[in-house]
PDB file of N, CA and C in Angstrom:
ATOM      1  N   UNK A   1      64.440 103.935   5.836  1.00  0.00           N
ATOM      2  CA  UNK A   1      63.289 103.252   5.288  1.00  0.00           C
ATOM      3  C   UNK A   1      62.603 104.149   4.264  1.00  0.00           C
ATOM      4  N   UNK A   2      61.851 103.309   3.508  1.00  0.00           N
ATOM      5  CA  UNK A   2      61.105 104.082   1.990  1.00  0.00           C
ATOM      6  C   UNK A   2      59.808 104.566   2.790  1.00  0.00           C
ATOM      7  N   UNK A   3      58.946 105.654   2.550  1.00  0.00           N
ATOM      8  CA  UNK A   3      57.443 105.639   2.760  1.00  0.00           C
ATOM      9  C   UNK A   3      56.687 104.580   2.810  1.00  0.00           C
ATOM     10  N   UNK A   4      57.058 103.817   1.905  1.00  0.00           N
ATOM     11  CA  UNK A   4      55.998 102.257   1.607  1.00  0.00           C
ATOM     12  C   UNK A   4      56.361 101.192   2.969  1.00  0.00           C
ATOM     13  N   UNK A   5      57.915 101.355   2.895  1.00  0.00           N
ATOM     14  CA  UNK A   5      58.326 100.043   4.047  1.00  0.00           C
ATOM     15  C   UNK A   5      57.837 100.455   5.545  1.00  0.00           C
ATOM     16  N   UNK A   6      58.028 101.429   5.685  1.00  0.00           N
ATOM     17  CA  UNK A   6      57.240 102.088   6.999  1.00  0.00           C
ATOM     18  C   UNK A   6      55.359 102.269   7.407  1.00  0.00           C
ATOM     19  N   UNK A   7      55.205 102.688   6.153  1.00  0.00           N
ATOM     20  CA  UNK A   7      53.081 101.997   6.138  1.00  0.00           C
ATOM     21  C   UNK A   7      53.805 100.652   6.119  1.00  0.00           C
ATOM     22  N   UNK A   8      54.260 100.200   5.838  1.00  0.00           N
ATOM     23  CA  UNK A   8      53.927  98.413   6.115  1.00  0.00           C
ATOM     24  C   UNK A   8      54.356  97.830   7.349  1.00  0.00           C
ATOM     25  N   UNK A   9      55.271  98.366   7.547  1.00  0.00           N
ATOM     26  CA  UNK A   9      55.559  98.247   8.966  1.00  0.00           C
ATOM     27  C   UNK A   9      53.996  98.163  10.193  1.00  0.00           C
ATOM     28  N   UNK A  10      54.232  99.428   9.821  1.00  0.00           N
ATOM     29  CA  UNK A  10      52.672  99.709  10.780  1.00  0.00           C
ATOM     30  C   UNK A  10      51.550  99.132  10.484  1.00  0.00           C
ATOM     31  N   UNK A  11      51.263  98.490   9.497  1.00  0.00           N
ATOM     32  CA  UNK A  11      50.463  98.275   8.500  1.00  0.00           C
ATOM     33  C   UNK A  11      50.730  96.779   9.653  1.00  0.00           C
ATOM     34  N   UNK A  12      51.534  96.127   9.457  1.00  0.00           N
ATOM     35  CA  UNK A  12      51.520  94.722  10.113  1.00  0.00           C
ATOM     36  C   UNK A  12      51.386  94.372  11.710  1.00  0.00           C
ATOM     37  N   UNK A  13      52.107  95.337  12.453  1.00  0.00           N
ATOM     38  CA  UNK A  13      52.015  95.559  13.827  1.00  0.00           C
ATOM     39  C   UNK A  13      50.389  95.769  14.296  1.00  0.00           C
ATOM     40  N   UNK A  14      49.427  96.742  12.729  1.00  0.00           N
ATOM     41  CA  UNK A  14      48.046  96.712  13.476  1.00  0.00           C
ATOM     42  C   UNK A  14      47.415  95.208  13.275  1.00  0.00           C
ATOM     43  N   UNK A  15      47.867  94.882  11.757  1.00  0.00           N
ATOM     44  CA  UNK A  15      46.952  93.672  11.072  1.00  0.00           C
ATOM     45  C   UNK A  15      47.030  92.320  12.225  1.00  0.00           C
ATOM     46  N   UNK A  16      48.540  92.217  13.373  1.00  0.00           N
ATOM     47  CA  UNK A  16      48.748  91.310  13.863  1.00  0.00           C
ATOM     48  C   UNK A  16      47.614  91.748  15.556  1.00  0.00           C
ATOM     49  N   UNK A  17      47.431  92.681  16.101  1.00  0.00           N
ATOM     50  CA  UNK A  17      47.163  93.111  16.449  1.00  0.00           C
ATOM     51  C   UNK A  17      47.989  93.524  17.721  1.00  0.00           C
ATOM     52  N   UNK A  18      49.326  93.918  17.315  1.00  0.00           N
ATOM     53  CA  UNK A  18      50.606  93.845  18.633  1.00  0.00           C
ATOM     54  C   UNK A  18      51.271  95.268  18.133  1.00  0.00           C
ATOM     55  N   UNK A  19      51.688  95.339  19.543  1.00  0.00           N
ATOM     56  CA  UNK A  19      51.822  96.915  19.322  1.00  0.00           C
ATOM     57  C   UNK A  19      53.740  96.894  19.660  1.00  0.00           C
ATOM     58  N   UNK A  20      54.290  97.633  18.699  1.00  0.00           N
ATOM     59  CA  UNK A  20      55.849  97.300  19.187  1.00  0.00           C
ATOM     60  C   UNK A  20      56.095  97.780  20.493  1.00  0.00           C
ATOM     61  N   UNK A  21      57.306  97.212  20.795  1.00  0.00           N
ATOM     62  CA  UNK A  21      58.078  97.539  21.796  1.00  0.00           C
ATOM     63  C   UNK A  21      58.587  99.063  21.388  1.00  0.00           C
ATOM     64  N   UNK A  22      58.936  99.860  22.895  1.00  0.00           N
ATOM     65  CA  UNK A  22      58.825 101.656  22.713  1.00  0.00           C
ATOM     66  C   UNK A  22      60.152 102.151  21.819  1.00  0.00           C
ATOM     67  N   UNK A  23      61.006 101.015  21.882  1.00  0.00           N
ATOM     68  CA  UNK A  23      62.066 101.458  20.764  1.00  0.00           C
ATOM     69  C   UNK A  23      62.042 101.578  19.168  1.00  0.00           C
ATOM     70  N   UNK A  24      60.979 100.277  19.309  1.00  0.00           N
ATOM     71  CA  UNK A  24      60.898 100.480  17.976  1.00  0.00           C
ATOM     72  C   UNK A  24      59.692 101.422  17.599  1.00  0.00           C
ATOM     73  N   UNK A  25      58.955 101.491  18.135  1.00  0.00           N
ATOM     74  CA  UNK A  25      57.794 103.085  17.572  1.00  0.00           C
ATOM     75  C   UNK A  25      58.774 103.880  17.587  1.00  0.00           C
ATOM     76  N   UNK A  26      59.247 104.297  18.502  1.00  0.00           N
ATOM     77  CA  UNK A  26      60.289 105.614  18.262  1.00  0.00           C
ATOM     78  C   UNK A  26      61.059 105.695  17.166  1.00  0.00           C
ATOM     79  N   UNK A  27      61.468 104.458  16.763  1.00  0.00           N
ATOM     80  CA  UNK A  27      62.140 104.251  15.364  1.00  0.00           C
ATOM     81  C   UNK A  27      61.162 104.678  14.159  1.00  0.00           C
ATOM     82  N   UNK A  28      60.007 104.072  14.141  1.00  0.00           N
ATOM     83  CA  UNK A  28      59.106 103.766  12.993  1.00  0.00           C
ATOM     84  C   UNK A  28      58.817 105.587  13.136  1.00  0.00           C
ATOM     85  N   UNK A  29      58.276 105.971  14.250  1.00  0.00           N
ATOM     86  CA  UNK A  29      57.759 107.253  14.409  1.00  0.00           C
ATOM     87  C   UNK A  29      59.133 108.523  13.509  1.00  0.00           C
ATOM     88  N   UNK A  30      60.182 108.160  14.186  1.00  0.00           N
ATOM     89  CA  UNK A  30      61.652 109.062  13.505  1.00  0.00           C
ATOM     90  C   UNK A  30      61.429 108.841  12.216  1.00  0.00           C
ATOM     91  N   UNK A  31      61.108 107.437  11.429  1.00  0.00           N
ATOM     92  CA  UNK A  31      61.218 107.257   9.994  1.00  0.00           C
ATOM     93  C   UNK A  31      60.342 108.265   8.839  1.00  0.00           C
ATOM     94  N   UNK A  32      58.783 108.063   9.664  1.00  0.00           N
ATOM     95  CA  UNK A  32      57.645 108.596   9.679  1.00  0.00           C
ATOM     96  C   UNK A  32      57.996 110.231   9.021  1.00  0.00           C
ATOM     97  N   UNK A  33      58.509 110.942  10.204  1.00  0.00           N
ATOM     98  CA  UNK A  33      59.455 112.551  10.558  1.00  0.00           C
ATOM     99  C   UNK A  33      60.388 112.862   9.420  1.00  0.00           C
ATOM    100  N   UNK A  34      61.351 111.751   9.108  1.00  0.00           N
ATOM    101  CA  UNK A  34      62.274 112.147   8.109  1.00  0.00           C
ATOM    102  C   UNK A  34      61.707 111.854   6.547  1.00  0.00           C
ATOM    103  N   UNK A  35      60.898 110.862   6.446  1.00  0.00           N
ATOM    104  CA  UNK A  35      60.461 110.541   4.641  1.00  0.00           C
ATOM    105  C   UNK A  35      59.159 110.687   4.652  1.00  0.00           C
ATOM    106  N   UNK A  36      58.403 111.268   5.481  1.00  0.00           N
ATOM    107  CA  UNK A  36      56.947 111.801   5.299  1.00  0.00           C
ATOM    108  C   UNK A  36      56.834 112.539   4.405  1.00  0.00           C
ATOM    109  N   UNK A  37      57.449 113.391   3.890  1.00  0.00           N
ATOM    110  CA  UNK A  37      57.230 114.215   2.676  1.00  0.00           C
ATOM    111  C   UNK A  37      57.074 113.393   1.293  1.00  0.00           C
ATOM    112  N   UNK A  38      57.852 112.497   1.648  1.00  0.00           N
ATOM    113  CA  UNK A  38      57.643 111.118   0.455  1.00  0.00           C
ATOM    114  C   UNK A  38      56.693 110.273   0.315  1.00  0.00           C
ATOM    115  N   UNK A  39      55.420 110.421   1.326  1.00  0.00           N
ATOM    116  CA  UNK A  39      53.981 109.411   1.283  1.00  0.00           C
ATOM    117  C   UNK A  39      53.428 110.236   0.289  1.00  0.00           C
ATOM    118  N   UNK A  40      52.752 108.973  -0.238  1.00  0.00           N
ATOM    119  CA  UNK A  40      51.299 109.042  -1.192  1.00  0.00           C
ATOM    120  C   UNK A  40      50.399 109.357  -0.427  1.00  0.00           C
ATOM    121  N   UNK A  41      49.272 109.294  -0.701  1.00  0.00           N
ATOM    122  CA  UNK A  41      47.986 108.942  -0.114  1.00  0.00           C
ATOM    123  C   UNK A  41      47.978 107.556   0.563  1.00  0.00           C
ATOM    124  N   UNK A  42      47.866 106.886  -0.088  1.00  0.00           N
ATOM    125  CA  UNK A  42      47.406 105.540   0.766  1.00  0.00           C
ATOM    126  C   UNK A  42      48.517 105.499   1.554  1.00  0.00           C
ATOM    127  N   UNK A  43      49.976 105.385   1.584  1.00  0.00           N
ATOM    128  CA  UNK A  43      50.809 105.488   2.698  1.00  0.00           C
ATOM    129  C   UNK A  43      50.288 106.362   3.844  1.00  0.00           C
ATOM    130  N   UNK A  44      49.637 107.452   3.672  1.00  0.00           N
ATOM    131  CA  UNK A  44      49.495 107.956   5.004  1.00  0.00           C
ATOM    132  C   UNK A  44      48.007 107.335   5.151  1.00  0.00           C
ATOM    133  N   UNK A  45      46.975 107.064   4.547  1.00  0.00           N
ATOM    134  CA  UNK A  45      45.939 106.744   5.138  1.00  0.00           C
ATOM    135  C   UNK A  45      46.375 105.335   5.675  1.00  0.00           C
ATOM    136  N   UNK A  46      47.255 104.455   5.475  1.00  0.00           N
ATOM    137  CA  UNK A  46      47.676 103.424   6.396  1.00  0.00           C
ATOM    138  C   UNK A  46      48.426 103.270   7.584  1.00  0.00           C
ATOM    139  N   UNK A  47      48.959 104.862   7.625  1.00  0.00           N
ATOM    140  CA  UNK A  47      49.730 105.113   8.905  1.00  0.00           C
ATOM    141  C   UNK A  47      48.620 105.112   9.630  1.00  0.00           C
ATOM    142  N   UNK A  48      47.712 106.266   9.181  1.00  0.00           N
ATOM    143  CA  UNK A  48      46.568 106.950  10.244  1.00  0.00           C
ATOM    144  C   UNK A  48      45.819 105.377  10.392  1.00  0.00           C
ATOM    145  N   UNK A  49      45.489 104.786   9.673  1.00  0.00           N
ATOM    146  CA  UNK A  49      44.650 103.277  10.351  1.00  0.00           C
ATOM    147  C   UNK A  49      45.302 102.450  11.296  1.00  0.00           C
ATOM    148  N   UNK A  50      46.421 102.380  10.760  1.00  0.00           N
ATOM    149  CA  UNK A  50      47.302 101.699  12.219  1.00  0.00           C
ATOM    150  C   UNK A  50      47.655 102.510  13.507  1.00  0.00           C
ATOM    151  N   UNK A  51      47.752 103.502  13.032  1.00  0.00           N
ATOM    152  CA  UNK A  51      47.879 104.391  14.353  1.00  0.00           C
ATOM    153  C   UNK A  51      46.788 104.321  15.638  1.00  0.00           C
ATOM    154  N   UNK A  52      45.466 103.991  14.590  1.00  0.00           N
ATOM    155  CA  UNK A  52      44.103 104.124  15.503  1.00  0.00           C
ATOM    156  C   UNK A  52      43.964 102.777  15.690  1.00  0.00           C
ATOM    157  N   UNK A  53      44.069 102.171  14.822  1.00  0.00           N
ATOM    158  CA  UNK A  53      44.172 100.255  15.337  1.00  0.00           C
ATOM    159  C   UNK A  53      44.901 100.424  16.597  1.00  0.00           C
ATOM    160  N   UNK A  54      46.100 100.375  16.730  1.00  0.00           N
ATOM    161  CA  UNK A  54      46.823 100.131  17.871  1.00  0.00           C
ATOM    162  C   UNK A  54      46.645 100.998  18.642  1.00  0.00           C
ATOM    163  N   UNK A  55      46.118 102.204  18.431  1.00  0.00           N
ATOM    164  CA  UNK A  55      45.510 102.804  19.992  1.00  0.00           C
ATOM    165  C   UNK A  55      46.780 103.850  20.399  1.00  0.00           C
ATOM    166  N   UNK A  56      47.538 104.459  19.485  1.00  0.00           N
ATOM    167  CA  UNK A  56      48.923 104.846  19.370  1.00  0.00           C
ATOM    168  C   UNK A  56      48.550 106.716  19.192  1.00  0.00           C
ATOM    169  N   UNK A  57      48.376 107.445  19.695  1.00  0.00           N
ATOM    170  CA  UNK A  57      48.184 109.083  19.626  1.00  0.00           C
ATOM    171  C   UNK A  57      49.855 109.047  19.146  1.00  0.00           C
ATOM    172  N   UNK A  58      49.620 110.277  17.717  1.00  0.00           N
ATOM    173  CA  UNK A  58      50.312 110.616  16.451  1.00  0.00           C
ATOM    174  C   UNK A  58      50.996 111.514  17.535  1.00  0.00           C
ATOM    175  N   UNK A  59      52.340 111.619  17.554  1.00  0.00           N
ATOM    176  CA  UNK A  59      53.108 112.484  18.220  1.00  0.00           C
ATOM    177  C   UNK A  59      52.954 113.753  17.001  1.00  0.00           C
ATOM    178  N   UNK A  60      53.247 115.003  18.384  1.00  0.00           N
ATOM    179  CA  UNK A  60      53.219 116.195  17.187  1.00  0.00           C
ATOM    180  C   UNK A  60      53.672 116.210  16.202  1.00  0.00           C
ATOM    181  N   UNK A  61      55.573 115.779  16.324  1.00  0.00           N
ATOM    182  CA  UNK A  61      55.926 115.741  14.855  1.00  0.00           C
ATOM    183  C   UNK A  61      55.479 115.202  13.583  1.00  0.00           C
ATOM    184  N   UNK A  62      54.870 113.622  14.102  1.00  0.00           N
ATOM    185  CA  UNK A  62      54.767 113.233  13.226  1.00  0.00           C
ATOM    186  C   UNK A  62      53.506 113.571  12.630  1.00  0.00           C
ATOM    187  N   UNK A  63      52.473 114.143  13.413  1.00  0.00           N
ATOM    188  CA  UNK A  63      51.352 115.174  13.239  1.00  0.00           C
ATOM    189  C   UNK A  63      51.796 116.254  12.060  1.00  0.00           C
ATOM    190  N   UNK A  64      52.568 116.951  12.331  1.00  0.00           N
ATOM    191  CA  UNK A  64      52.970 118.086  11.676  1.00  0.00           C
ATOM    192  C   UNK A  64      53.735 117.688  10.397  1.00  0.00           C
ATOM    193  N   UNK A  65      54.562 116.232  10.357  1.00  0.00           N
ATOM    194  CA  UNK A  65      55.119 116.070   9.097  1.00  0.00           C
ATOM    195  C   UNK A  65      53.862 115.382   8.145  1.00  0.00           C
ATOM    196  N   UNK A  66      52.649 114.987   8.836  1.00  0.00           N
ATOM    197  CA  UNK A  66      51.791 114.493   7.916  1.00  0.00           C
ATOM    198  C   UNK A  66      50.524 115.421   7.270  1.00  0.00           C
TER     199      UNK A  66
END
Protein backbone atom coordinates (compact mmCIF):
# COMPACT_ATOMS: atom_id res chain seq x y z
CA UNK A 1 0.00 0.00 0.00
CA UNK A 2 0.95 3.85 -0.81
CA UNK A 3 1.08 6.25 2.45
CA UNK A 4 -2.17 7.86 1.14
CA UNK A 5 -4.12 4.36 0.71
CA UNK A 6 -3.32 3.43 4.25
CA UNK A 7 -4.43 7.15 5.98
CA UNK A 8 -7.47 6.26 4.09
CA UNK A 9 -7.86 3.17 5.15
CA UNK A 10 -7.84 4.31 8.68
CA UNK A 11 -9.24 7.36 7.75
CA UNK A 12 -12.60 5.27 6.93
CA UNK A 13 -12.63 2.56 9.66
CA UNK A 14 -12.67 5.89 12.13
CA UNK A 15 -15.18 8.06 9.84
CA UNK A 16 -17.52 4.73 9.91
CA UNK A 17 -17.00 4.40 13.39
CA UNK A 18 -15.85 0.42 13.27
CA UNK A 19 -12.83 -0.73 14.26
CA UNK A 20 -11.24 -3.69 12.00
CA UNK A 21 -11.01 -7.05 12.70
CA UNK A 22 -7.23 -7.92 14.53
CA UNK A 23 -5.95 -9.15 11.19
CA UNK A 24 -6.49 -6.53 9.46
CA UNK A 25 -4.92 -3.72 11.96
CA UNK A 26 -2.03 -5.89 12.01
CA UNK A 27 -1.99 -5.53 8.32
CA UNK A 28 -2.74 -1.73 8.16
CA UNK A 29 -0.30 -1.37 11.31
CA UNK A 30 2.76 -3.62 9.12
CA UNK A 31 1.87 -1.16 6.14
CA UNK A 32 2.10 1.86 8.47
CA UNK A 33 6.06 0.19 9.60
CA UNK A 34 7.16 -0.41 6.06
CA UNK A 35 6.02 3.09 3.97
CA UNK A 36 5.96 5.44 6.95
CA UNK A 37 8.93 7.08 5.82
CA UNK A 38 6.77 7.97 2.79
CA UNK A 39 3.89 10.11 4.82
CA UNK A 40 3.37 13.72 4.43
CA UNK A 41 2.01 15.55 7.07
CA UNK A 42 -1.51 15.18 6.72
CA UNK A 43 -1.03 11.34 6.15
CA UNK A 44 0.26 11.03 9.52
CA UNK A 45 -1.95 13.57 11.19
CA UNK A 46 -4.81 11.21 9.82
CA UNK A 47 -3.28 8.15 11.11
CA UNK A 48 -2.87 9.83 14.60
CA UNK A 49 -6.85 10.96 14.35
CA UNK A 50 -7.98 7.62 13.57
CA UNK A 51 -5.88 6.00 15.82
CA UNK A 52 -7.55 8.12 18.72
CA UNK A 53 -11.04 7.90 17.06
CA UNK A 54 -11.01 4.24 17.32
CA UNK A 55 -9.48 4.07 20.64
CA UNK A 56 -6.42 2.01 19.02
CA UNK A 57 -2.81 2.71 21.27
CA UNK A 58 0.04 3.24 18.35
CA UNK A 59 2.15 0.10 18.75
CA UNK A 60 5.86 0.95 19.37
CA UNK A 61 6.84 0.35 15.96
CA UNK A 62 4.60 2.10 14.48
CA UNK A 63 5.36 4.84 17.20
CA UNK A 64 8.92 4.81 16.27
CA UNK A 65 8.37 4.69 12.39
CA UNK A 66 6.22 7.88 12.84
Amino acid sequence: MKPQEIANSLWSFAQLARSSGPEARAALEAAVVRVGFGMNAQDVAILFWAFATLGWELSSEVRATL
